[in-house]
C-alpha atoms as a PDB file:
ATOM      1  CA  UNK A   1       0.000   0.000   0.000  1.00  0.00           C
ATOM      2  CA  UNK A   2       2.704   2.406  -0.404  1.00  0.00           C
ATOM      3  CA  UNK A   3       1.993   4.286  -3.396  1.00  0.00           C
ATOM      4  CA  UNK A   4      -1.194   5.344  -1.676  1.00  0.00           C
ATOM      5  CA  UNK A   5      -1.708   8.955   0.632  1.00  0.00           C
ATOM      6  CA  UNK A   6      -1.528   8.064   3.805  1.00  0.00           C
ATOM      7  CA  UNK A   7      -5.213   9.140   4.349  1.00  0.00           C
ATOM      8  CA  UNK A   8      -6.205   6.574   2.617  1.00  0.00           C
ATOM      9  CA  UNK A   9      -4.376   3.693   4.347  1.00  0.00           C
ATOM     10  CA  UNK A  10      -5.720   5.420   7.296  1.00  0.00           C
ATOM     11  CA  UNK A  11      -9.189   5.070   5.627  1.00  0.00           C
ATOM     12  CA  UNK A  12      -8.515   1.340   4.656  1.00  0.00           C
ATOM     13  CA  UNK A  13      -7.113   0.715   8.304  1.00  0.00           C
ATOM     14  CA  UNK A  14     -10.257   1.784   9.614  1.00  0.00           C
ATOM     15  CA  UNK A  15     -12.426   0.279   7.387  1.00  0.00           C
ATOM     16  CA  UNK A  16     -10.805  -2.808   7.898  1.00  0.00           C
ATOM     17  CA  UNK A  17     -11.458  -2.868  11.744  1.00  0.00           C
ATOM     18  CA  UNK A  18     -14.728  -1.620  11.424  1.00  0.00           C
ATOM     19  CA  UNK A  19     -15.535  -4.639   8.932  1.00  0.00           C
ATOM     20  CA  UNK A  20     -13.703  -7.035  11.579  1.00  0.00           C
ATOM     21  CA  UNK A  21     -15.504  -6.271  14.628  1.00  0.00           C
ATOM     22  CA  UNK A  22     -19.234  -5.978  11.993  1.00  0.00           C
ATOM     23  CA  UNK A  23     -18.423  -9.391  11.228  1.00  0.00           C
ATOM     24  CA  UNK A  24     -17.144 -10.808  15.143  1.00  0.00           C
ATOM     25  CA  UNK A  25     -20.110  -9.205  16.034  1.00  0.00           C
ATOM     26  CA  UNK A  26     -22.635 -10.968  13.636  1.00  0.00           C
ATOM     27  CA  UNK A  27     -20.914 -14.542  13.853  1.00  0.00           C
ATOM     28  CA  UNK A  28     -21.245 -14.238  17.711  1.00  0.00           C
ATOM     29  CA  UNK A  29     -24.873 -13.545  16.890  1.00  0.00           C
ATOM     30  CA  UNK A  30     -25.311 -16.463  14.757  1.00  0.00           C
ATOM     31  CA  UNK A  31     -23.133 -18.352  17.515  1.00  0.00           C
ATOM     32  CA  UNK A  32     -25.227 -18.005  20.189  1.00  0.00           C
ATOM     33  CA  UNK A  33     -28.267 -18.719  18.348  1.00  0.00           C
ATOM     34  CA  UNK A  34     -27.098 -21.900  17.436  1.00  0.00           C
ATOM     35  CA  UNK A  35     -25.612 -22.696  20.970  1.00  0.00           C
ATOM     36  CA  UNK A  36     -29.006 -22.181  22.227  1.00  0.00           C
ATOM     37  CA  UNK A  37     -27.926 -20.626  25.407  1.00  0.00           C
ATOM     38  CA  UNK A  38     -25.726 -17.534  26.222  1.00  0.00           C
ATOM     39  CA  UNK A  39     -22.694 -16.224  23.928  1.00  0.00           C
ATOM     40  CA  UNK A  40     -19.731 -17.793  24.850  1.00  0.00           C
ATOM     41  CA  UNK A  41     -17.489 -14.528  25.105  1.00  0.00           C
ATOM     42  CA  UNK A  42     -18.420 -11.292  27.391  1.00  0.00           C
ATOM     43  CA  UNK A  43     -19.215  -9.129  23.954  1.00  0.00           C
ATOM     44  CA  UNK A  44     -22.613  -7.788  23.904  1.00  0.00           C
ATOM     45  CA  UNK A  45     -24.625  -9.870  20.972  1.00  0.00           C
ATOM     46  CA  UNK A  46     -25.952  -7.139  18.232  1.00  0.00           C
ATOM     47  CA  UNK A  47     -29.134  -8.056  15.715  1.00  0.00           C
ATOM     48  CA  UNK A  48     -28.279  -9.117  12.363  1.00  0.00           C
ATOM     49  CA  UNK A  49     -30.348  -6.262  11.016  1.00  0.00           C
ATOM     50  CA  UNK A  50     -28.632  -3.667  13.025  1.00  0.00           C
ATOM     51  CA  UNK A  51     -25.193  -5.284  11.673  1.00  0.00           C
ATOM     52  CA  UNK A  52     -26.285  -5.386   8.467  1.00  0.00           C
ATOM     53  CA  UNK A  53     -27.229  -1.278   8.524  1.00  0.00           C
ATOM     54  CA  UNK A  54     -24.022  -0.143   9.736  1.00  0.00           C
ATOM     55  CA  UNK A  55     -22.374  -2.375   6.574  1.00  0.00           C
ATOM     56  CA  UNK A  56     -24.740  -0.996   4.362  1.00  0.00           C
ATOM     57  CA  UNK A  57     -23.690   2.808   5.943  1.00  0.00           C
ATOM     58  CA  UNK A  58     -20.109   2.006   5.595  1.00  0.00           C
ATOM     59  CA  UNK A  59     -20.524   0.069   2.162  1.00  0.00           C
ATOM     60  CA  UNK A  60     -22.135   3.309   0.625  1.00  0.00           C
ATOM     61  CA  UNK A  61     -19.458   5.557   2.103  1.00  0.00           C
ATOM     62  CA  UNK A  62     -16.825   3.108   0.331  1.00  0.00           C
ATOM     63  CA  UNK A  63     -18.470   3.195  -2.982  1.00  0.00           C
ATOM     64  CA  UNK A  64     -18.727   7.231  -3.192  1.00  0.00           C
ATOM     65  CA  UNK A  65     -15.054   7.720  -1.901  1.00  0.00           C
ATOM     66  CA  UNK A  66     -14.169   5.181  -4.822  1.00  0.00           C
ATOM     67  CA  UNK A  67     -15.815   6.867  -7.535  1.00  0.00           C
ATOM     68  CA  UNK A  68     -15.017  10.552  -6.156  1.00  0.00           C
ATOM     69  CA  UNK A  69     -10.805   8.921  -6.434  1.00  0.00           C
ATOM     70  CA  UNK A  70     -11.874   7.291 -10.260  1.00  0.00           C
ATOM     71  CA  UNK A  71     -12.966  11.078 -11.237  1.00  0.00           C
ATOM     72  CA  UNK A  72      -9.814  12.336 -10.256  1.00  0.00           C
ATOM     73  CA  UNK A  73      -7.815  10.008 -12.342  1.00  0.00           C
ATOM     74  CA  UNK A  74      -9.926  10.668 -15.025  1.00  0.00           C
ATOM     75  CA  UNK A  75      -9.749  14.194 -15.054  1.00  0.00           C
ATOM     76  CA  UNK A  76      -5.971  14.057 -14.084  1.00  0.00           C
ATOM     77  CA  UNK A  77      -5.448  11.969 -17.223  1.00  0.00           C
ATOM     78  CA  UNK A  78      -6.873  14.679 -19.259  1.00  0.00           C
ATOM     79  CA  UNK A  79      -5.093  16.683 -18.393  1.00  0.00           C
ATOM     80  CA  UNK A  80      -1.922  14.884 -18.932  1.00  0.00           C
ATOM     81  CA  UNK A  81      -3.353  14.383 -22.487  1.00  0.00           C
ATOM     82  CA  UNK A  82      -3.891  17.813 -22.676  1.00  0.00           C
ATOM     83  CA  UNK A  83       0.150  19.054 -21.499  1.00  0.00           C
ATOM     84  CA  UNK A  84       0.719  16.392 -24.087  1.00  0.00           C
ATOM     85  CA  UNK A  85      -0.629  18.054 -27.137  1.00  0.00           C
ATOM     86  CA  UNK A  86       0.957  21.374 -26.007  1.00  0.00           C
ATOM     87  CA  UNK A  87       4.006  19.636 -25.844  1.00  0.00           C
ATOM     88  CA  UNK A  88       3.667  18.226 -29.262  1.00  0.00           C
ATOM     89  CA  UNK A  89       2.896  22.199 -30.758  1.00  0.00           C
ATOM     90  CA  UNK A  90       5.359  23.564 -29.045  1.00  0.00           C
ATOM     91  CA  UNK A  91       8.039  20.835 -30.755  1.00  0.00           C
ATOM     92  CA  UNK A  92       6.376  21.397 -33.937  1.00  0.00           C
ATOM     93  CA  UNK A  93       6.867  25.424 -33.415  1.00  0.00           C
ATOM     94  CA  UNK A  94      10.613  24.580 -32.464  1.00  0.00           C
ATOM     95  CA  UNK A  95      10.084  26.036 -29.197  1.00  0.00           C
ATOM     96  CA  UNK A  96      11.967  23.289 -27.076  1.00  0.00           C
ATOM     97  CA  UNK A  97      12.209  24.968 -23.665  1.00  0.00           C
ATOM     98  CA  UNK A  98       7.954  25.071 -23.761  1.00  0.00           C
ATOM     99  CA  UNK A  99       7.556  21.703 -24.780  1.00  0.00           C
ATOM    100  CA  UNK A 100      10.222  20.004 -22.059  1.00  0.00           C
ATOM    101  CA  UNK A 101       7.804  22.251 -19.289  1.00  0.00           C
ATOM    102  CA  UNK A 102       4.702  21.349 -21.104  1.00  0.00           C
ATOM    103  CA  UNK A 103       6.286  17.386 -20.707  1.00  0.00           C
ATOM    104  CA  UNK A 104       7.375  18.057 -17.108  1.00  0.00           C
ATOM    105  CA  UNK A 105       3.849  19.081 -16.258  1.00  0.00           C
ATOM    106  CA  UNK A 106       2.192  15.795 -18.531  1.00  0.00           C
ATOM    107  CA  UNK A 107       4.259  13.518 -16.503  1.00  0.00           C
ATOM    108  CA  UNK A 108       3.203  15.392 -12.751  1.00  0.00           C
ATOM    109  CA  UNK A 109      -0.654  15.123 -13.833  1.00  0.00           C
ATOM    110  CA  UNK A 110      -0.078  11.097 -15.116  1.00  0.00           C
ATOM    111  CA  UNK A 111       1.341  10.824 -11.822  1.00  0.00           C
ATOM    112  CA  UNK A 112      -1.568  12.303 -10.067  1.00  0.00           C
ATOM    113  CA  UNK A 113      -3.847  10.135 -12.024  1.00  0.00           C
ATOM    114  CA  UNK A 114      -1.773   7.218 -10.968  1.00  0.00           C
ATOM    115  CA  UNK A 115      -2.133   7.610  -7.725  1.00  0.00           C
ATOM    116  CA  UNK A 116      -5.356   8.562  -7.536  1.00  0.00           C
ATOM    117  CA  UNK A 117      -6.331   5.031  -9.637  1.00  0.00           C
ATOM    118  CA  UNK A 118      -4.222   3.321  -7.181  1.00  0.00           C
ATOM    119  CA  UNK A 119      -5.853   4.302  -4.499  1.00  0.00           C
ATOM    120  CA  UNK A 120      -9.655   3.913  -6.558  1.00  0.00           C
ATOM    121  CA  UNK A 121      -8.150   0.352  -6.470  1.00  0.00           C
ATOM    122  CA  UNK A 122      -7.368  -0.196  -2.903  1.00  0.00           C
ATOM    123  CA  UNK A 123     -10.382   1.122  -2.370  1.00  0.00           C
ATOM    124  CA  UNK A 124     -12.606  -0.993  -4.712  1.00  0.00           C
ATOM    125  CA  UNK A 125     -10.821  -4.122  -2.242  1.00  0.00           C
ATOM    126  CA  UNK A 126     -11.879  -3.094   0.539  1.00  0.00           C
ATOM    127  CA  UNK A 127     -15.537  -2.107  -0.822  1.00  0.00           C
ATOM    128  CA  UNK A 128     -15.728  -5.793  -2.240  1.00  0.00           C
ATOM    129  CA  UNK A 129     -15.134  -6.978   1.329  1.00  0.00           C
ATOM    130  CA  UNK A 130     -18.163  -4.891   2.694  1.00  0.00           C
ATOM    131  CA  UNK A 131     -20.175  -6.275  -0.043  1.00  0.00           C
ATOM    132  CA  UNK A 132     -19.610  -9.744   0.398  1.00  0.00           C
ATOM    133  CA  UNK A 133     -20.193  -9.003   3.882  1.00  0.00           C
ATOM    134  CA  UNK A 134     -23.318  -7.431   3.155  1.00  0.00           C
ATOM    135  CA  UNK A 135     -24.596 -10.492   1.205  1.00  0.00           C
ATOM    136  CA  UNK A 136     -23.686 -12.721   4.061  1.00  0.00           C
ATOM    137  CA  UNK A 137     -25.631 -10.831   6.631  1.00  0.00           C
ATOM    138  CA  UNK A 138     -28.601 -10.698   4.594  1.00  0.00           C
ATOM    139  CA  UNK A 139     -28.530 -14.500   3.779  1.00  0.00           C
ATOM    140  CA  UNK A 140     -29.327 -14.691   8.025  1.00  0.00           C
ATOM    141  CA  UNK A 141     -32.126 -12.634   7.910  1.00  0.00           C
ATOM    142  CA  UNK A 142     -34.872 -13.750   7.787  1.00  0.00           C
END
C-alpha cells in the first residue's frame, strides 16, 4: 500500500477494523443462536439487522469515496493528455524549452492520475469486502 496517501491507508485501516468487529459481532450472533444458550465470550450480541445497517452505511461511504478517487484520475489523465498536445505544438513550433515544461507538467498530472487510480483500487478491495459481507448478513435474515 505504499503508493497510496496516507489518508487513505488510514481510511482502509479503519475500514478494515470496522468490517472485523461488523463481522465478530454478527458470527457471535449467529453463535449463540445456534448454541441455544448464552454467547460464549463477554461481547454484547448485536441483531443481524442492526449489523447489516451499519455495513450498508459504511458500504455506501466506500463506494462514493471510490468513484469521487476514479474522477480524479480521469480528469488528471486529461489533463496529462492535454500538457501532451501542447508539448507536441510547441516541438512542432521549435520552441523546445515550452515543450520540455509542457512534458514536465504531462508527466506530474499522469502521476496524479496514478495515484489517484491506485488508491480507486485499494479502495474498490476493501468495498468488495463490505459487499460480500453485506450479502452474508442478509442471507441470516430472515
Amino acid at each position: 500500500m505504499s503508493d497510496l496517501s496516507a489518508d487513505t491507508e488510514a481510511r482502509i485501516v479503519e475500514l478494515s477494523g470496522r468490517l472485523d468487529s461488523l463481522v465478530a459481532a454478527w458470527e457471535r450472533s449467529i453463535a449463540a443462536l445456534r448454541a441455544s444458550g448464552p454467547p460464549a465470550t463477554s461481547t454484547e450480541r448485536r441483531p443481524a439487522a442492526d449489523v447489516l445497517k451499519e455495513l450498508e452505511d459504511a458500504l455506501r461511504d466506500l463506494e462514493l469515496h471510490c468513484d469521487e478517487h476514479r474522477r480524479i484520475a480521469d480528469a488528471e489523465a486529461r489533463v496529462a493528455e492535454d500538457w501532451e498536445q501542447k508539448a507536441m505544438m510547441s516541438i512542432r513550433d521549435g520552441r523546445d524549452g515550452l515543450a520540455r515544461q509542457a512534458l514536465e507538467s504531462q508527466q506530474q498530472h499522469l502521476t496524479s492520475a496514478q495515484t489517484a487510480a491506485n488508491e480507486a483500487a485499494a479502495i474498490e478491495v476493501m468495498r468488495d469486502a463490505y459487499r460480500n459481507a453485506v450479502l452474508a448478513v442478509r442471507s441470516t435474515i430472515p
